[in-house]
Structure formats: C-alpha cells, structure tokens
N, C-alpha and C. Protein backbone atom coordinates (compact mmCIF):
# COMPACT_ATOMS: atom_id res chain seq x y z
N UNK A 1 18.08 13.13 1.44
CA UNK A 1 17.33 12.53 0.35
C UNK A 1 17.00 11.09 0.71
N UNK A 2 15.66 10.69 0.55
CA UNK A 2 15.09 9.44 1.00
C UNK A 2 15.63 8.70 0.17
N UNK A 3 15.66 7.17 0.21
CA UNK A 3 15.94 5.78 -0.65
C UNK A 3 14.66 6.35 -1.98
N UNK A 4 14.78 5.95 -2.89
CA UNK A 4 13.57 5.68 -3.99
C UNK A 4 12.47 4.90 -3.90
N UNK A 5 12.66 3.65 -2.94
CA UNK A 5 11.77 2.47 -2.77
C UNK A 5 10.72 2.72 -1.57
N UNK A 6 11.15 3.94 -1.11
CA UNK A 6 10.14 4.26 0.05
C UNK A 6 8.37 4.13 -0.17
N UNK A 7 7.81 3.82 0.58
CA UNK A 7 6.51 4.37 0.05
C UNK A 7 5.62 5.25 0.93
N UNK A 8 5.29 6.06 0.43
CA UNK A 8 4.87 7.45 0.93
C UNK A 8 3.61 7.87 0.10
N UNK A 9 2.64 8.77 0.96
CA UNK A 9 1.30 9.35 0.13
C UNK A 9 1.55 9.98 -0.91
N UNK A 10 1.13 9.87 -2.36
CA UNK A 10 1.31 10.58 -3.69
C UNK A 10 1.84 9.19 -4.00
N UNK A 11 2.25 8.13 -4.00
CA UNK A 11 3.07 7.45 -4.66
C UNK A 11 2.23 6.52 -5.40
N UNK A 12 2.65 6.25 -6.95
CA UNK A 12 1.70 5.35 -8.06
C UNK A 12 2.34 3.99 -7.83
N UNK A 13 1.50 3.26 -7.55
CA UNK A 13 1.29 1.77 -7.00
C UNK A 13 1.07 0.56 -7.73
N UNK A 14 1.54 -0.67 -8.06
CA UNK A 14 0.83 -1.65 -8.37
C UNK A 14 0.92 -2.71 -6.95
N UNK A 15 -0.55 -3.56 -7.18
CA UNK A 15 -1.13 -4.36 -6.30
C UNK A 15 -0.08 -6.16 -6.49
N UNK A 16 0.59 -6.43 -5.59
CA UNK A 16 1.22 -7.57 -5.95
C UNK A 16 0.37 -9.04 -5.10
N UNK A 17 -0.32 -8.70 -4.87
CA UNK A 17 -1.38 -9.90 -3.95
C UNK A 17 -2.63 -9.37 -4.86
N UNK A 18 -3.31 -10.43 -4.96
CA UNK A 18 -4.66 -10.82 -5.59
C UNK A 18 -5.55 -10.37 -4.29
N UNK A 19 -6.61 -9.90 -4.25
CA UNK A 19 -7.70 -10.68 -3.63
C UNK A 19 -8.99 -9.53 -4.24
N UNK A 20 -10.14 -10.20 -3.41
CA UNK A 20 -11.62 -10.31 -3.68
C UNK A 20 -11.67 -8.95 -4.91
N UNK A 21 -12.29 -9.15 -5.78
CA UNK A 21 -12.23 -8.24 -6.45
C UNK A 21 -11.28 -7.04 -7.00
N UNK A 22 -10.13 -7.58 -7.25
CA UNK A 22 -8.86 -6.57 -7.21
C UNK A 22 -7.85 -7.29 -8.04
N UNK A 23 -7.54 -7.89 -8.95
CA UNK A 23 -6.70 -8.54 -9.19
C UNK A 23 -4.92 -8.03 -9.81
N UNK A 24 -4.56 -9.22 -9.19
CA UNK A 24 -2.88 -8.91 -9.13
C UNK A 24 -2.43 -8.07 -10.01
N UNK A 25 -1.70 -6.95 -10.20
CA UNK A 25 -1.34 -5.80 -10.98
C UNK A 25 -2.18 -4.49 -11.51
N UNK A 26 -3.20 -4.23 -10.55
CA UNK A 26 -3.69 -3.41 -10.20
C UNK A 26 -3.22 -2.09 -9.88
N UNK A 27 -3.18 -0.88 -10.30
CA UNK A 27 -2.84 0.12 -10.13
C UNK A 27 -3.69 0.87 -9.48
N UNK A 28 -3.06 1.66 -8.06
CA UNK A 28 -3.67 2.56 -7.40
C UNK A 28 -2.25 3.66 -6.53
N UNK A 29 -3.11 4.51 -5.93
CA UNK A 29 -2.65 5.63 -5.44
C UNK A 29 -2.28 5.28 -3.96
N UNK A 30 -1.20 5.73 -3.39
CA UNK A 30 -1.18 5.94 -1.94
C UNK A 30 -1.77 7.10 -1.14
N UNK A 31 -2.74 6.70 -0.37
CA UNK A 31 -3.51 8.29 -0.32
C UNK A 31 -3.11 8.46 1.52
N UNK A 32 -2.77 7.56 2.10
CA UNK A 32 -2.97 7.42 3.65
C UNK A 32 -1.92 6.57 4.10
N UNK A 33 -1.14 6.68 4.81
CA UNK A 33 -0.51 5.61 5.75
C UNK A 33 -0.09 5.69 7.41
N UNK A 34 -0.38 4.27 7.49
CA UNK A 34 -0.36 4.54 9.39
C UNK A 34 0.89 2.95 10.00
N UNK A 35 0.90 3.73 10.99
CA UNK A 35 1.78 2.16 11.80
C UNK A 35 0.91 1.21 12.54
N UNK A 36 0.68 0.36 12.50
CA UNK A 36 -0.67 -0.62 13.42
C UNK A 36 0.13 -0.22 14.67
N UNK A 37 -0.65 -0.49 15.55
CA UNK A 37 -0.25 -0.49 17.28
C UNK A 37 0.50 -1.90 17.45
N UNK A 38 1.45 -1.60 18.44
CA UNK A 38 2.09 -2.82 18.78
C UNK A 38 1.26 -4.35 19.55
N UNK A 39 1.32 -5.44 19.43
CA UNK A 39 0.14 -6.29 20.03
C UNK A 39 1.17 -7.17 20.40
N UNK A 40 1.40 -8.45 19.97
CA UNK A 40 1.98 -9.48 19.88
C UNK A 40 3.53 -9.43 19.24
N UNK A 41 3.95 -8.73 18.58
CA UNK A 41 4.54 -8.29 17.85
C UNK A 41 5.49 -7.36 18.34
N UNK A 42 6.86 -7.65 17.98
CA UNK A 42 7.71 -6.21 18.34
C UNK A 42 8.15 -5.74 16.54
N UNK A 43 7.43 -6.17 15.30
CA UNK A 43 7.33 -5.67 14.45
C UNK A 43 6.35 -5.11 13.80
N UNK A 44 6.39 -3.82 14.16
CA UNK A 44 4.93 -2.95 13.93
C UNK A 44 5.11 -3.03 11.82
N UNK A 45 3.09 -2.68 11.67
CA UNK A 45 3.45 -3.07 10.17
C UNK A 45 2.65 -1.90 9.79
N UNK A 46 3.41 -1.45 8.41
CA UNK A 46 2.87 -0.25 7.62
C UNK A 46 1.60 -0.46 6.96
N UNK A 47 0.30 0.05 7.02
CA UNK A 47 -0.46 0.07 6.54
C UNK A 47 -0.86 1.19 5.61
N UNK A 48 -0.88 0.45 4.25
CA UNK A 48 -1.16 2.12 3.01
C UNK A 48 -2.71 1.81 2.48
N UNK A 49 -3.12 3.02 2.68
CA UNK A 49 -4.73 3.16 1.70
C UNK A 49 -4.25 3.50 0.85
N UNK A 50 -5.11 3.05 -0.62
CA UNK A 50 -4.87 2.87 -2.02
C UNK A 50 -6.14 3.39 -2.70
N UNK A 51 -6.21 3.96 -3.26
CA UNK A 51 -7.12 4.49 -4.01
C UNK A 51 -7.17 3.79 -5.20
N UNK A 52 -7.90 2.99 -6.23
CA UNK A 52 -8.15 2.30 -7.11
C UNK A 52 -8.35 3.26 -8.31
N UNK A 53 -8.31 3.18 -9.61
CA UNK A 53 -8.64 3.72 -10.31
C UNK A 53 -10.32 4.20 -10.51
N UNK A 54 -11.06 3.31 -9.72
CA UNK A 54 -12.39 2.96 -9.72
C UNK A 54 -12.70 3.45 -8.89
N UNK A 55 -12.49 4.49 -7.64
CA UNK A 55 -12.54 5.18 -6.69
C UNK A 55 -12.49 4.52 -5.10
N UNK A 56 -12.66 3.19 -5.42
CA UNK A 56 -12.12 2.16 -4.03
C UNK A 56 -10.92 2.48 -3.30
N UNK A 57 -11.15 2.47 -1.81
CA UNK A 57 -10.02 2.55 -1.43
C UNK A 57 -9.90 1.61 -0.07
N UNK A 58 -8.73 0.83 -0.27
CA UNK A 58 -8.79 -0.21 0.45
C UNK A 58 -7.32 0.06 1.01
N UNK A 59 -7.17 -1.02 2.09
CA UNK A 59 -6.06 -1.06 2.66
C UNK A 59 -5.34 -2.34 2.75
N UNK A 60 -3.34 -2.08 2.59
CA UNK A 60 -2.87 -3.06 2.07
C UNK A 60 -1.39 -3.09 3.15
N UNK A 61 -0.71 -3.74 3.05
CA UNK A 61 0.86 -3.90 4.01
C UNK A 61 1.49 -3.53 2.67
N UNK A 62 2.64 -3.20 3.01
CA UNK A 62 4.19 -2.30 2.19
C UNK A 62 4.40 -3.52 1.40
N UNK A 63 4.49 -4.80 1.59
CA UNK A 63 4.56 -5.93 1.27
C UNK A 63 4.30 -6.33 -0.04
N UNK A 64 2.51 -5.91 0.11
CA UNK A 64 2.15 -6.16 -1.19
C UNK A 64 1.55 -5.03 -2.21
N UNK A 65 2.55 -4.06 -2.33
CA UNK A 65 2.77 -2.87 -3.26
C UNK A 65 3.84 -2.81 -3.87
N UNK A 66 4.45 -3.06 -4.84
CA UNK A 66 4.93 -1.93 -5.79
C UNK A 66 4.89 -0.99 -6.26
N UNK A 67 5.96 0.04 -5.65
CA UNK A 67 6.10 1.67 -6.67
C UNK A 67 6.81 1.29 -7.89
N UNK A 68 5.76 2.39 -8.61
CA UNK A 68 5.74 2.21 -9.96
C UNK A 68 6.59 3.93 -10.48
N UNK A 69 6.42 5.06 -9.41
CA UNK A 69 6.64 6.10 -9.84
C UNK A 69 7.71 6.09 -8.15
C-alpha cells in the first residue's frame, strides 16, 4: 500500500503557485506524469499534466500541487 501523499494519474489537485492565467488554488486533474531526463542535476524532477476544469492542460513540478483526494 502506497503513502496517501503520493501523486499519481486520477488524482484531484489544487494549484499552489500562481501563474499566467491560473490562479493560486486552482483545481485540476492529474492526467500524465513523467521524470525529466537527467542534465545538470543528480535530482531528476516529477513532472504532472493537469487538466483544468476549463479543459487546459498544463504542466507543473510535485512541488506545486496539492492532493486534495
């Protein structure tokens, strides 16, 4: 059995970073997630697509999501 705080595709989301048209506490869907490739970095970072209520779907770091479900 996974931790609860995981975030995984199906999972109901709020947005904890502001930006361009999206503002802070925003609710969306996890529809996609990937690991960036390693570069500079020996800390690879989770990237989740979010589906907006509005049918947008943008992409965000684990960082600035909250599960809500």
């Amino acid at each position: 059995m996974s931790p609860p705080d995981i975030l995984r595709p199906g999972n109901l989301v709020r947005i904890r970073r502001a930006s361009i048209g999206v503002p802070k506490g925003t609710i969306g869907l996890i529809v996609e997630g990937f690991t960036a490739p390693l570069r500079a970095s020996n800390n690879p970072k989770e990237i989740w697509i979010v589906e907006l209520l509005n049918g947008r779907q943008l992409r965000y770091l684990g960082r600035d999501l909250e599960k809500i479900n």
